[in-house]
C-alpha atoms as a PDB file:
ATOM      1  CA  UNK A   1     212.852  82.544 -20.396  1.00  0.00           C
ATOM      2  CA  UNK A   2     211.529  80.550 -23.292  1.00  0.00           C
ATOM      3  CA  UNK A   3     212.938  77.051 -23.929  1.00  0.00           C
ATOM      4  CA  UNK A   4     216.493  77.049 -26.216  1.00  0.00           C
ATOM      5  CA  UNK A   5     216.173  75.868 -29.521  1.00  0.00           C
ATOM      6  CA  UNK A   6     218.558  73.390 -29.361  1.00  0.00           C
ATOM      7  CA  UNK A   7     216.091  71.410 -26.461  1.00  0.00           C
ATOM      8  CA  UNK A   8     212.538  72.034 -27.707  1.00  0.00           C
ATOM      9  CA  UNK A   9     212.659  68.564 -29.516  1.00  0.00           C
ATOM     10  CA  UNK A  10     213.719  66.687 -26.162  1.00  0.00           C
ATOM     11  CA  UNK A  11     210.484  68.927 -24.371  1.00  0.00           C
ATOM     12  CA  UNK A  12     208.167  68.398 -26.972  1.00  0.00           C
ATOM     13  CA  UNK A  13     209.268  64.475 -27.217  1.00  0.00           C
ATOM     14  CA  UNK A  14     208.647  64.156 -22.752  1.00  0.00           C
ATOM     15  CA  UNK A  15     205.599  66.183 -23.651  1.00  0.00           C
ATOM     16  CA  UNK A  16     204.363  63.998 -25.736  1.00  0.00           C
ATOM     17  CA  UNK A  17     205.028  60.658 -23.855  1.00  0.00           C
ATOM     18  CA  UNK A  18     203.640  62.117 -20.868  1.00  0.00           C
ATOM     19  CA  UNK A  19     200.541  63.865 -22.445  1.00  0.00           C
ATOM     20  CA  UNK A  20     202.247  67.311 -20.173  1.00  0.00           C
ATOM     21  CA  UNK A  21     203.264  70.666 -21.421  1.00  0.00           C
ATOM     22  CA  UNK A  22     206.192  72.026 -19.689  1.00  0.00           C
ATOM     23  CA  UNK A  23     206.996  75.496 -19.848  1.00  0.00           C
ATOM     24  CA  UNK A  24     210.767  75.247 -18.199  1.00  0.00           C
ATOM     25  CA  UNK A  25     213.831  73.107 -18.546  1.00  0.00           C
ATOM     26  CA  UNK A  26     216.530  73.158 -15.954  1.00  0.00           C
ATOM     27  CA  UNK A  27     220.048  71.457 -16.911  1.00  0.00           C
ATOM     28  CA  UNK A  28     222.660  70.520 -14.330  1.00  0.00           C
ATOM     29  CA  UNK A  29     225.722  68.677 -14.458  1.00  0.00           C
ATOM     30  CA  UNK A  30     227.156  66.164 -12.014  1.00  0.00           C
ATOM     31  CA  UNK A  31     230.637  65.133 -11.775  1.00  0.00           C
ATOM     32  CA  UNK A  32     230.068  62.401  -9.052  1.00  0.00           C
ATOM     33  CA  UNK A  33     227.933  61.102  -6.016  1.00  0.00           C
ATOM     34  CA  UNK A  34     228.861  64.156  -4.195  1.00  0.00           C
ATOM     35  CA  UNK A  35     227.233  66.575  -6.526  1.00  0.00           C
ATOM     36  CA  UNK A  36     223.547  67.844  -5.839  1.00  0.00           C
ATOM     37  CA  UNK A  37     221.087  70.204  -5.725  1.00  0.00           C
ATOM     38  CA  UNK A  38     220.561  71.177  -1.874  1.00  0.00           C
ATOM     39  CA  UNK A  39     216.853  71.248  -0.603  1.00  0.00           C
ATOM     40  CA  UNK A  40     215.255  73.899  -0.848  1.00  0.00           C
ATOM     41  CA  UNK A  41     211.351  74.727  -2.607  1.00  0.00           C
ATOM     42  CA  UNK A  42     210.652  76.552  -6.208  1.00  0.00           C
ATOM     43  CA  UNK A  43     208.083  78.966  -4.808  1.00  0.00           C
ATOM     44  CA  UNK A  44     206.939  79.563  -8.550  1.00  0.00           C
ATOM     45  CA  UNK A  45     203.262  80.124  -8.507  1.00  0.00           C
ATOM     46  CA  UNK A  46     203.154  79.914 -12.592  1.00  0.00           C
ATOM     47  CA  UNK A  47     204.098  76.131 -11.963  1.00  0.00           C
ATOM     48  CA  UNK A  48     200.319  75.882 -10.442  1.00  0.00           C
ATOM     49  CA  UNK A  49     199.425  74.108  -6.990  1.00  0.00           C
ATOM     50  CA  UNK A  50     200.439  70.401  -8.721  1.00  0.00           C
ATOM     51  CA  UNK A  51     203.460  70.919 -11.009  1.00  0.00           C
ATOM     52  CA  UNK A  52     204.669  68.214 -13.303  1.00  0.00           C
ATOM     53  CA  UNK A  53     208.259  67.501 -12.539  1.00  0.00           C
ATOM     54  CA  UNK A  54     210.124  64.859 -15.875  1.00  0.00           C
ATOM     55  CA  UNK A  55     213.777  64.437 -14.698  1.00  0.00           C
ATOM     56  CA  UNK A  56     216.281  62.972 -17.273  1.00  0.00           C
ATOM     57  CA  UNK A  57     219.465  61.454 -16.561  1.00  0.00           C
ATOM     58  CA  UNK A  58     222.255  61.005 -18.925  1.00  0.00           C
ATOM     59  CA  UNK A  59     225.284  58.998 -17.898  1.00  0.00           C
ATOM     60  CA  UNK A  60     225.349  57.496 -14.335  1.00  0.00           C
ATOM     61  CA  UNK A  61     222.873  56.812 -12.385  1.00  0.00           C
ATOM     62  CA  UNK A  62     221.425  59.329  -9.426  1.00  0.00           C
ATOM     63  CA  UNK A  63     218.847  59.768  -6.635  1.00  0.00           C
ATOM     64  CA  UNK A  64     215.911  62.377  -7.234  1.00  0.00           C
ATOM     65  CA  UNK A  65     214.156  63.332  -3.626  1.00  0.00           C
ATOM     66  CA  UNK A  66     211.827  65.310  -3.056  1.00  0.00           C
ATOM     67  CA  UNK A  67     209.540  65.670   0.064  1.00  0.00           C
ATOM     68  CA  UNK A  68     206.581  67.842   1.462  1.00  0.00           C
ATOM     69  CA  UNK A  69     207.514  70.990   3.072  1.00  0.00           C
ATOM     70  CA  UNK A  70     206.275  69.011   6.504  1.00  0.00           C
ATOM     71  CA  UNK A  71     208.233  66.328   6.033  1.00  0.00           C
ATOM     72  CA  UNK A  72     211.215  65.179   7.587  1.00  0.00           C
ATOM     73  CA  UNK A  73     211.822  62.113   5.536  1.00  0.00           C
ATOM     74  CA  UNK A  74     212.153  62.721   1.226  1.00  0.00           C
ATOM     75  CA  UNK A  75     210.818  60.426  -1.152  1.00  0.00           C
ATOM     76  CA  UNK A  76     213.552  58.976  -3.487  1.00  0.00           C
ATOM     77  CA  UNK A  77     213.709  57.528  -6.687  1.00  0.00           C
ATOM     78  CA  UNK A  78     216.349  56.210  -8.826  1.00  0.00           C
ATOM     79  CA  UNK A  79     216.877  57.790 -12.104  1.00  0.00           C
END
């Protein structure tokens, strides 16, 4: 599914700060701390073996972890 119109300036704006095409936008809203996306992996092989991953956040602040398949512990960063 190609990228809505109304977000291709946002994706080509991140694409151009980070000098990375992206081919996929995901949007998700959070009503509060309790809100999330539960673990689990994207299994797309079109994303290639070392996918570029730009998360924005707009409003409050939130954690974005993610961890290697062997891993017990995540790696989190604010956003």
């Amino acid at each position: 599914m190609p990228v809505p119109p109304h977000l291709s300036p946002l994706v080509s704006r991140v694409s151009s700060l980070l000098k990375t095409p992206f081919n996929a936008v995901l949007v998700r809203l959070y009503f509060d701390g309790d809100d999330n996306i539960a673990w689990h992996t994207d299994g797309r092989k079109f994303l290639g073996p070392t996918p570029t991953i730009a998360s924005l956040s707009f409003g409050a602040s939130a954690s974005f972890q993610l961890r290697k398949m062997t891993d017990c512990w995540p790696s989190v960063s604010p956003l």
